[in-house]
Each structure stands twice: as structure tokens, then as C-alpha cells.
C-alpha atoms as a PDB file:
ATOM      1  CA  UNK A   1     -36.295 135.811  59.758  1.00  0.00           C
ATOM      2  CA  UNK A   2     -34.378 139.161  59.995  1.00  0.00           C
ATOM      3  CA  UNK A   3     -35.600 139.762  63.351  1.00  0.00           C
ATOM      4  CA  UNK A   4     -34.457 136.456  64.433  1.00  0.00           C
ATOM      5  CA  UNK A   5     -30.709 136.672  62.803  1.00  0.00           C
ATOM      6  CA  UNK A   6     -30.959 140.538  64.327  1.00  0.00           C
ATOM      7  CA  UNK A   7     -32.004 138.844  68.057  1.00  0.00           C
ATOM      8  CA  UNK A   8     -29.102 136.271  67.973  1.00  0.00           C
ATOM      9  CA  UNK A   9     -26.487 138.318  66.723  1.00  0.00           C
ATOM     10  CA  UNK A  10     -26.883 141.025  69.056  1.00  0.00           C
ATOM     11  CA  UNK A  11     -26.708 138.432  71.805  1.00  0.00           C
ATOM     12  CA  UNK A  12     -23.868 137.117  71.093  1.00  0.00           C
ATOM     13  CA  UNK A  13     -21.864 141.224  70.220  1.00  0.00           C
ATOM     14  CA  UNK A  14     -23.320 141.357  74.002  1.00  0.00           C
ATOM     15  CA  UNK A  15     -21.550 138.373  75.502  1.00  0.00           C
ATOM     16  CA  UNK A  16     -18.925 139.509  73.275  1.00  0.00           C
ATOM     17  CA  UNK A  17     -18.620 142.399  74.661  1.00  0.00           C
ATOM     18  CA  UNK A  18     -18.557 141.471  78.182  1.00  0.00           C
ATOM     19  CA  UNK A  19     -15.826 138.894  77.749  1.00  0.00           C
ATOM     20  CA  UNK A  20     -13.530 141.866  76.573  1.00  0.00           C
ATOM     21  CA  UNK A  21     -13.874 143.518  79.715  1.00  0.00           C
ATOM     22  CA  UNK A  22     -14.087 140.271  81.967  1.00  0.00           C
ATOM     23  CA  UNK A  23     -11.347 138.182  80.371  1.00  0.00           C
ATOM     24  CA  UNK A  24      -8.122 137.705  82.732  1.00  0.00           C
ATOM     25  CA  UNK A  25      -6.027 136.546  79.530  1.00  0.00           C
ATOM     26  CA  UNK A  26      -5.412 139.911  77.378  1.00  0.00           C
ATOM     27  CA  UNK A  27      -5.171 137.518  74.599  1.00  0.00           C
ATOM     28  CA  UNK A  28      -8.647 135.775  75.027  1.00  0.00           C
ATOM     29  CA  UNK A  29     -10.018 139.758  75.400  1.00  0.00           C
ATOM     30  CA  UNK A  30      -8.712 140.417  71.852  1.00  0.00           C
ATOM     31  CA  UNK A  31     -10.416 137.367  70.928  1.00  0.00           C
ATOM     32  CA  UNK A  32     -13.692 138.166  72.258  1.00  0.00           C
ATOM     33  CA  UNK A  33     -13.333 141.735  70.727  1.00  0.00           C
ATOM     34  CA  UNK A  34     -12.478 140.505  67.073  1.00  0.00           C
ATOM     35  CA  UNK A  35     -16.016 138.170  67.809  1.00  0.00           C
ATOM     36  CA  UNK A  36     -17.857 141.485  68.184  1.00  0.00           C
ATOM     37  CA  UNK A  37     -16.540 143.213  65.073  1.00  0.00           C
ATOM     38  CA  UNK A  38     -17.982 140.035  63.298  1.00  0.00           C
ATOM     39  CA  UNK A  39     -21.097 140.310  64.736  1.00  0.00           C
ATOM     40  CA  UNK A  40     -21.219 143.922  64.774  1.00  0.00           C
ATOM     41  CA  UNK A  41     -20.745 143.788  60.717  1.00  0.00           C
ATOM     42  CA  UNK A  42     -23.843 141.400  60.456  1.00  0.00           C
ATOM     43  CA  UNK A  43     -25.676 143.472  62.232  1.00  0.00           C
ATOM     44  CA  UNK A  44     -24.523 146.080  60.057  1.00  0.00           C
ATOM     45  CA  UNK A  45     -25.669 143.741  56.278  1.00  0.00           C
ATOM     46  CA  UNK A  46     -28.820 143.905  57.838  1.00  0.00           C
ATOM     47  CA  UNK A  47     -29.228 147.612  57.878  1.00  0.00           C
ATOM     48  CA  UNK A  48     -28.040 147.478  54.073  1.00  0.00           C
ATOM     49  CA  UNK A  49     -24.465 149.276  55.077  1.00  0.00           C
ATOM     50  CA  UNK A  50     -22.321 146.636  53.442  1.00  0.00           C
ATOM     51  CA  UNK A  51     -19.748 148.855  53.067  1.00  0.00           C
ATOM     52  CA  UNK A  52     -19.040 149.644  56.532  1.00  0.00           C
ATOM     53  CA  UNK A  53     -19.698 146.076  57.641  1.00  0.00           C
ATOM     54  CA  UNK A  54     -16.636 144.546  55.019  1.00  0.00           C
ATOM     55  CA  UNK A  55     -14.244 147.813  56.117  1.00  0.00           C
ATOM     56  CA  UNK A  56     -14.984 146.775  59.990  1.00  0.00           C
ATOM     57  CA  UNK A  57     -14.351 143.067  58.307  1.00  0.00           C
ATOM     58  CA  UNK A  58     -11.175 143.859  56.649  1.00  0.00           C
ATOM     59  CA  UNK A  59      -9.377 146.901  58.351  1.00  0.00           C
ATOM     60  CA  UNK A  60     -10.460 145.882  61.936  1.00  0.00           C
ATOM     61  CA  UNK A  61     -10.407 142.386  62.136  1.00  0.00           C
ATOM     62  CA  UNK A  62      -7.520 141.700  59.549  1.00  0.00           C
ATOM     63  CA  UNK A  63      -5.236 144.939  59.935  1.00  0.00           C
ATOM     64  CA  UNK A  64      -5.846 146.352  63.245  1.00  0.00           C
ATOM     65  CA  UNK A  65      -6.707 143.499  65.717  1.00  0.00           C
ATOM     66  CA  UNK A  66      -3.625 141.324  64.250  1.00  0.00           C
ATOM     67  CA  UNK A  67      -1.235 144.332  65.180  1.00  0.00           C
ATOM     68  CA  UNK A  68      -3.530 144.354  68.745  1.00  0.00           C
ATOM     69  CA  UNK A  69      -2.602 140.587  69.519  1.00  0.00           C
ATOM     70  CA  UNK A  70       0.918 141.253  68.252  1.00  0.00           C
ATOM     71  CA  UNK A  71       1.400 144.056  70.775  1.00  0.00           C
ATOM     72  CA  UNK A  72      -0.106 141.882  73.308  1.00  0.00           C
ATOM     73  CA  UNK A  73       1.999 138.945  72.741  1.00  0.00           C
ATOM     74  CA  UNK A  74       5.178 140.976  72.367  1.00  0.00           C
ATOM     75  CA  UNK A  75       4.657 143.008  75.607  1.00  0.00           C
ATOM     76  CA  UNK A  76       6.145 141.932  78.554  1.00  0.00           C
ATOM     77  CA  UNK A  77       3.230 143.032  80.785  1.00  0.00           C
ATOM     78  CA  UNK A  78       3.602 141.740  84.944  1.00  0.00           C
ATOM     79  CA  UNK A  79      -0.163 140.565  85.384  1.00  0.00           C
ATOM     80  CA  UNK A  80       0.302 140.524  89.220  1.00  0.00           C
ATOM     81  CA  UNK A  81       1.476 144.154  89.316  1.00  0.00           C
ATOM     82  CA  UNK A  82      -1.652 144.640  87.547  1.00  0.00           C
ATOM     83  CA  UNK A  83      -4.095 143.353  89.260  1.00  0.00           C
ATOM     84  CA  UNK A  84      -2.357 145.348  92.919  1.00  0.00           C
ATOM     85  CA  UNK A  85      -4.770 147.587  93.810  1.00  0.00           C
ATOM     86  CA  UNK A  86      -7.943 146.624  92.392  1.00  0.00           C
ATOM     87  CA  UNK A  87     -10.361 146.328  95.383  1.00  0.00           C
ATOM     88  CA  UNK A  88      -8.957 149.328  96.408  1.00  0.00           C
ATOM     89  CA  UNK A  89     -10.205 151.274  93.382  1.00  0.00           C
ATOM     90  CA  UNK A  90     -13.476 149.061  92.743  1.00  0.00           C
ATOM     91  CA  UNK A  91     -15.683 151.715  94.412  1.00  0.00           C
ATOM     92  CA  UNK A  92     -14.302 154.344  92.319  1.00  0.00           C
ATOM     93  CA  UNK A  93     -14.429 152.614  88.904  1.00  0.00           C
ATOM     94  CA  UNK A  94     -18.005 151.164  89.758  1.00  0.00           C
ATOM     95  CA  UNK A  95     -19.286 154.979  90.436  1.00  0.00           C
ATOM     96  CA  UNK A  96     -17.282 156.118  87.074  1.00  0.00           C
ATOM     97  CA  UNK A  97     -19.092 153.166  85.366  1.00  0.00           C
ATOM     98  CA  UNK A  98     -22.396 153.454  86.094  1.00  0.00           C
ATOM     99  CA  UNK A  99     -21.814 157.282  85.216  1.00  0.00           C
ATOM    100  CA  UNK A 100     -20.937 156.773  81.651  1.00  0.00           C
ATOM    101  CA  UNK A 101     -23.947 154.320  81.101  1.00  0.00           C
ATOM    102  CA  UNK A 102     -26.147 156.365  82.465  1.00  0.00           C
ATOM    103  CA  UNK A 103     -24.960 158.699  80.042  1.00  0.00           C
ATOM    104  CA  UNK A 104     -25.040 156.782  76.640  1.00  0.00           C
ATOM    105  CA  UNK A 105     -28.651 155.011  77.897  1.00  0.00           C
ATOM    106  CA  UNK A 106     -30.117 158.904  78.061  1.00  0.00           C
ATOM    107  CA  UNK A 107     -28.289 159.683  74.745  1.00  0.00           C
ATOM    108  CA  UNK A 108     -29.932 156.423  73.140  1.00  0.00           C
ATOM    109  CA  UNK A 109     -33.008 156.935  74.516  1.00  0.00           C
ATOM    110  CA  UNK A 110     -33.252 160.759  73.292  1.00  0.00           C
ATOM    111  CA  UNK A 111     -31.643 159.914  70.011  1.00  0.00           C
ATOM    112  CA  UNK A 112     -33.010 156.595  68.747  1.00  0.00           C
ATOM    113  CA  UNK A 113     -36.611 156.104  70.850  1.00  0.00           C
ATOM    114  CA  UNK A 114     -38.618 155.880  66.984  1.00  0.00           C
ATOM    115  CA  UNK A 115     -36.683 152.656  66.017  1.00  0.00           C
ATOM    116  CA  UNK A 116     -39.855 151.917  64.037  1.00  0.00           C
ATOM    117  CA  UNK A 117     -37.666 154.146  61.012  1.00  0.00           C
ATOM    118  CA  UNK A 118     -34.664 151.160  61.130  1.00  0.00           C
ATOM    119  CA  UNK A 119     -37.397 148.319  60.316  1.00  0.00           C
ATOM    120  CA  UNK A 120     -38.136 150.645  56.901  1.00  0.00           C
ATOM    121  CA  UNK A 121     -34.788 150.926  55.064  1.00  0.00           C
ATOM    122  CA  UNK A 122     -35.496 153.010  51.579  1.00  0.00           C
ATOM    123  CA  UNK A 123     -33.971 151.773  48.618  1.00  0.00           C
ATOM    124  CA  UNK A 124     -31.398 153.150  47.134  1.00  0.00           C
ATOM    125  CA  UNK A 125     -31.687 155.082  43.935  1.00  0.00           C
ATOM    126  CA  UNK A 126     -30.561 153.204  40.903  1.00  0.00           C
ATOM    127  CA  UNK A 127     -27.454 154.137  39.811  1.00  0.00           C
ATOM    128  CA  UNK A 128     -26.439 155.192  43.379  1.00  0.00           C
ATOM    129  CA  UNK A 129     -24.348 153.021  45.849  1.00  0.00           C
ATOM    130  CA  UNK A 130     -23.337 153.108  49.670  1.00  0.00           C
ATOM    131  CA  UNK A 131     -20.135 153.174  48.858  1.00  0.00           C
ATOM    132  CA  UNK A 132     -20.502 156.488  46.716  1.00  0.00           C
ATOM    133  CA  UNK A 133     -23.273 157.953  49.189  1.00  0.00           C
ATOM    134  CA  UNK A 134     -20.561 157.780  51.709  1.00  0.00           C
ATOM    135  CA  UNK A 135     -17.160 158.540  49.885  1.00  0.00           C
ATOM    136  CA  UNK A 136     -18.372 162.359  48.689  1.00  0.00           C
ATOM    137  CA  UNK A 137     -19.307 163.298  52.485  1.00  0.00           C
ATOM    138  CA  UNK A 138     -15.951 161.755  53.320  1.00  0.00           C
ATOM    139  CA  UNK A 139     -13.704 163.246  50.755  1.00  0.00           C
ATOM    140  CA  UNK A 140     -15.966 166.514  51.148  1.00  0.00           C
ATOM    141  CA  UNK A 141     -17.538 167.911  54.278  1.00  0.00           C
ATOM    142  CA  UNK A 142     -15.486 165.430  56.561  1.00  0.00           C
ATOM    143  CA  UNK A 143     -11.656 165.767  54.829  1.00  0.00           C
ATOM    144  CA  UNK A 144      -9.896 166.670  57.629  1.00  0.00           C
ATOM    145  CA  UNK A 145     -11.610 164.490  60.517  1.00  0.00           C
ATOM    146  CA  UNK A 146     -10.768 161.805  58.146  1.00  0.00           C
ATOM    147  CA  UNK A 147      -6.994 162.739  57.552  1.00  0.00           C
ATOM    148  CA  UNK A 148      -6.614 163.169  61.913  1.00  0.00           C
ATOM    149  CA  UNK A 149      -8.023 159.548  61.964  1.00  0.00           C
ATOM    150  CA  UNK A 150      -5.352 158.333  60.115  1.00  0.00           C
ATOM    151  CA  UNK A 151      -2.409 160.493  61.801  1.00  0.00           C
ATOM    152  CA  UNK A 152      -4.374 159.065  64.995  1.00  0.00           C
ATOM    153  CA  UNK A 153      -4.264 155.408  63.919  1.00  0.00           C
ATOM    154  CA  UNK A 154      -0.256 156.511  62.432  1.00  0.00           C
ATOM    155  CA  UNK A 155       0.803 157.404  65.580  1.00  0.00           C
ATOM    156  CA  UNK A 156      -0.796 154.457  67.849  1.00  0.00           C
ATOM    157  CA  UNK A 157       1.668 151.985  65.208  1.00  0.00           C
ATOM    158  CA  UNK A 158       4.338 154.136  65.765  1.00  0.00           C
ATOM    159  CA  UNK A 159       3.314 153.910  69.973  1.00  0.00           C
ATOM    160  CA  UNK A 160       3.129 149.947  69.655  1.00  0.00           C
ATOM    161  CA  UNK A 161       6.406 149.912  67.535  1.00  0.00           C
ATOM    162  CA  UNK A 162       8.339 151.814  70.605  1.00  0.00           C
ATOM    163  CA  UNK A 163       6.613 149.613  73.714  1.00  0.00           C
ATOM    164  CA  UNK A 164       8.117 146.716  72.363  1.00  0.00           C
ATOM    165  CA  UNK A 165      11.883 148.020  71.245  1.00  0.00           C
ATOM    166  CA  UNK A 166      12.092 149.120  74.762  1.00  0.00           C
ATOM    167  CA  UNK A 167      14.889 148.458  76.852  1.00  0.00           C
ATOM    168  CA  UNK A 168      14.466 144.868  78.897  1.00  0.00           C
ATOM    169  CA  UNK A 169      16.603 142.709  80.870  1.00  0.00           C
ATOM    170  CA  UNK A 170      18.485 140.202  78.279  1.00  0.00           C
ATOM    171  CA  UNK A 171      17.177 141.603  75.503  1.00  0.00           C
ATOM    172  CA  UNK A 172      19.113 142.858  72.705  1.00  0.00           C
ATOM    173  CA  UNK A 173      19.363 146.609  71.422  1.00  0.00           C
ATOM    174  CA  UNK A 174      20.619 147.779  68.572  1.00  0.00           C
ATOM    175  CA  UNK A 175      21.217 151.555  68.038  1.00  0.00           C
ATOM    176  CA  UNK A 176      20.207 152.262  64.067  1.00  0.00           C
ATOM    177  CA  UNK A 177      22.653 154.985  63.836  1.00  0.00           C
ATOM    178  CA  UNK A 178      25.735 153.110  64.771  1.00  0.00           C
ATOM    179  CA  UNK A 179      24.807 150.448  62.440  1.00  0.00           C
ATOM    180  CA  UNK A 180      24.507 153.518  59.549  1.00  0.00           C
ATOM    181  CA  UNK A 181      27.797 154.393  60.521  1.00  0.00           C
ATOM    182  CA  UNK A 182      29.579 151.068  60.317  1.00  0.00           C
ATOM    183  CA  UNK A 183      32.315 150.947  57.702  1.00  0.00           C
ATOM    184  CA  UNK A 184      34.271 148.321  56.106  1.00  0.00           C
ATOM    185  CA  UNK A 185      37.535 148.362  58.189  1.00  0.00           C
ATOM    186  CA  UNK A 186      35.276 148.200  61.062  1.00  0.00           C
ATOM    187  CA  UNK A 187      33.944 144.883  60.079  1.00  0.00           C
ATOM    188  CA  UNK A 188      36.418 143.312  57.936  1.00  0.00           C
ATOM    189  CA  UNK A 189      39.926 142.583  58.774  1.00  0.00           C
ATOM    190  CA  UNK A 190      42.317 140.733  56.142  1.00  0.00           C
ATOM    191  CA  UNK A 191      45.332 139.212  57.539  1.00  0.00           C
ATOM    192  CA  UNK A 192      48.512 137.711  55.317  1.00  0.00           C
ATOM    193  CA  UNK A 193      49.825 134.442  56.803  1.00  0.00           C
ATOM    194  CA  UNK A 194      52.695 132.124  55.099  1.00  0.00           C
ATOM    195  CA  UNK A 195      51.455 128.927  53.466  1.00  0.00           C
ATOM    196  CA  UNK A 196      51.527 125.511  55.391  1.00  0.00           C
ATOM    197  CA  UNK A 197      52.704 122.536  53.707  1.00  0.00           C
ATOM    198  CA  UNK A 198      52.139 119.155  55.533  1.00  0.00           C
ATOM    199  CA  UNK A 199      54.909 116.556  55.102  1.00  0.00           C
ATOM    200  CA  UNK A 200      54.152 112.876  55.296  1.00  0.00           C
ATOM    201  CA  UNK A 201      55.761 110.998  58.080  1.00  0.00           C
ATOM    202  CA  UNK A 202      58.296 108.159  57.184  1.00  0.00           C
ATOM    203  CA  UNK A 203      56.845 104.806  57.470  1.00  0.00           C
ATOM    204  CA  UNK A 204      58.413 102.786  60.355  1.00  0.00           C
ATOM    205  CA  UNK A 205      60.680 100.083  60.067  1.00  0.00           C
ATOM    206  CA  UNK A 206      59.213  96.740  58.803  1.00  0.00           C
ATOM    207  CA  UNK A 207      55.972  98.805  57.534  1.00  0.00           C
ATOM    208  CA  UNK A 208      55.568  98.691  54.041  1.00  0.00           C
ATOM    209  CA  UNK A 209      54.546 101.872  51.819  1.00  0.00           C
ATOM    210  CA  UNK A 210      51.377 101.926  50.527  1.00  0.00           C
ATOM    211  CA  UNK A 211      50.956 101.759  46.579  1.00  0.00           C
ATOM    212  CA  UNK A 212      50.264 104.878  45.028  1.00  0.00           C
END
């Protein structure tokens, strides 16, 4: 049964995969990639690293690719400008492509050719969690690759944050330090004027007055 839910997940991350990079709609792509991070974490459970599996869950899927299909929605991004060009570079980025999988293919291959070890999980010790197992390397040995991480993943917000408060045709700017700077009198003006006091108009002849 494991193989089986190990078989169909994968296929799926795969076509997952592929409809990130093959997707016209940037939208759909951010989809498709949020798809893989749930397979991905699935496939994850079944190698008994629930931790990293519910992190990829909840920092990936609900933090990161929300502020991903945010961006995306909020950029004003000329489609036909992108796609100028593209059989003109095809050669190049098909040569670049099949560079870099050639690459990771050798790296798996050296690196992970006795998968027999992944069908044999040892238990853990009693007492002893992944979540600990992997927290005292973190906060440890791997401190400051940790901390550049998060500066990383700071300054791609702060990146987002400044493509869309860019300056567009009829869009509105507003310049934070004039708005610090704004004072009362600047806003506020009281002005005295005299009192106006309707009078009634005198009924015409042969009208009667009303009753009070």
C-alpha cells in the first residue's frame, strides 16, 4: 500500500511540476506549484518527516504561495512583451536545460543509487522526536544559514512590497513623508460666516393662512 500511495503521488508532484513551467496563466502556474508542495509533503509522511511535510504545509502553501499569487495578481505584467523573443532564445534555453539535468540526474545517481536504505526507516528512540532531532542541528551547527534564510525570505517581501507601489499610469502615489509632515492648518480651515434667518413669504391675496 505505501508503494502504491508513493507511485501516485509522485505522479501527480511530476505533472505538477510540469504545469508550473508550461502554464501560460502565471496564476494557474502558482496553482500547479502549491499542488506540488501538497504532494511533495505526502511524500514526505511517508518517509516519517512529519515535521517538514506540515512546515512545507503551513509556511509554503499558507504564508508564502498566498503572498506569490498576491504579487502575481497585483503586478501589472505585459504578457505579449513577454513572450517577444522566445523562439529566438529556444536554442539557448534548451542547451542550458538539458545542462542542468544532466547535472542533478549524475548528482542523484551518485548520491542516492542504494534507495534500498529509504524502504527501511529506523524508529525513532523513545523519548526522541523529529521535531527535536532537527531543532538542535538548526539552532546549533546551522544558526547562521538559518538566520540568512530568513533575511533572504525578509528581503524578497520587502522586493514584492516595492514592484507593486511602483509608479503606473493612473495610479495613485502617496509620498509617506509628506503625509508625516501634514499639520492641522494644512488640513483644516475654520471660517466665521453671519447667521441666515429665512423669512416666510406673505400669503397672497384671497389665500388663507394656514393654522398653526
Amino acid at each position: 500500500m505505501t508503494e502504491i500511495i508513493f507511485y501516485v503521488f509522485a505522479a501527480i508532484l511530476i505533472l505538477a511540476s510540469l504545469r508550473v513551467i508550461t502554464a501560460r496563466n502565471p496564476v494557474h502556474a502558482a496553482l500547479a506549484l502549491v499542488l506540488s508542495f501538497f504532494t511533495g509533503a505526502v511524500l514526505w509522511m511517508l518517509m516519517q518527516a512529519e515535521f517538514l511535510a506540515i512546515s512545507l504545509v503551513l509556511v509554503y502553501v499558507g504564508a508564502v504561495m498566498v503572498l506569490f499569487l498576491f504579487v502575481v495578481m497585483m503586478l501589472d505584467i505585459n504578457f505579449e512583451q513577454l513572450r517577444e523573443g522566445f523562439w529566438k532564445n529556444l536554442p539557448v534555453a534548451i542547451v542550458v536545460g538539458s545542462v542542468m539535468a544532466a547535472e542533478m540526474v549524475l548528482v542523484l545517481v551518485s548520491k542516492f543509487n542504494g534507495l534500498d536504505r529509504f524502504t527501511d526507516i529506523p524508529a525513532l528512540p523513545q523519548g526522541v522526536s523529529n521535531i527535536k532531532q532537527l531543532g538542535v542541528p538548526i539552532y546549533t551547527d546551522y544558526l547562521l544559514p538559518f538566520e540568512l534564510a530568513a533575511v533572504l525570505l525578509l528581503v524578497a517581501i520587502i522586493a514584492a512590497i516595492s514592484l507593486t507601489l511602483r509608479r503606473r499610469k493612473n495610479t495613485k502615489y502617496q509620498n509617506p513623508a509628506v503625509q508625516v509632515k501634514a499639520k492641522k492648518a494644512d488640513r483644516l480651515r475654520i471660517v466665521k460666516m453671519d447667521a441666515v434667518v429665512e423669512v416666510p413669504e406673505a400669503p397672497a391675496a384671497g389665500e388663507e393662512t394656514p393654522a398653526a
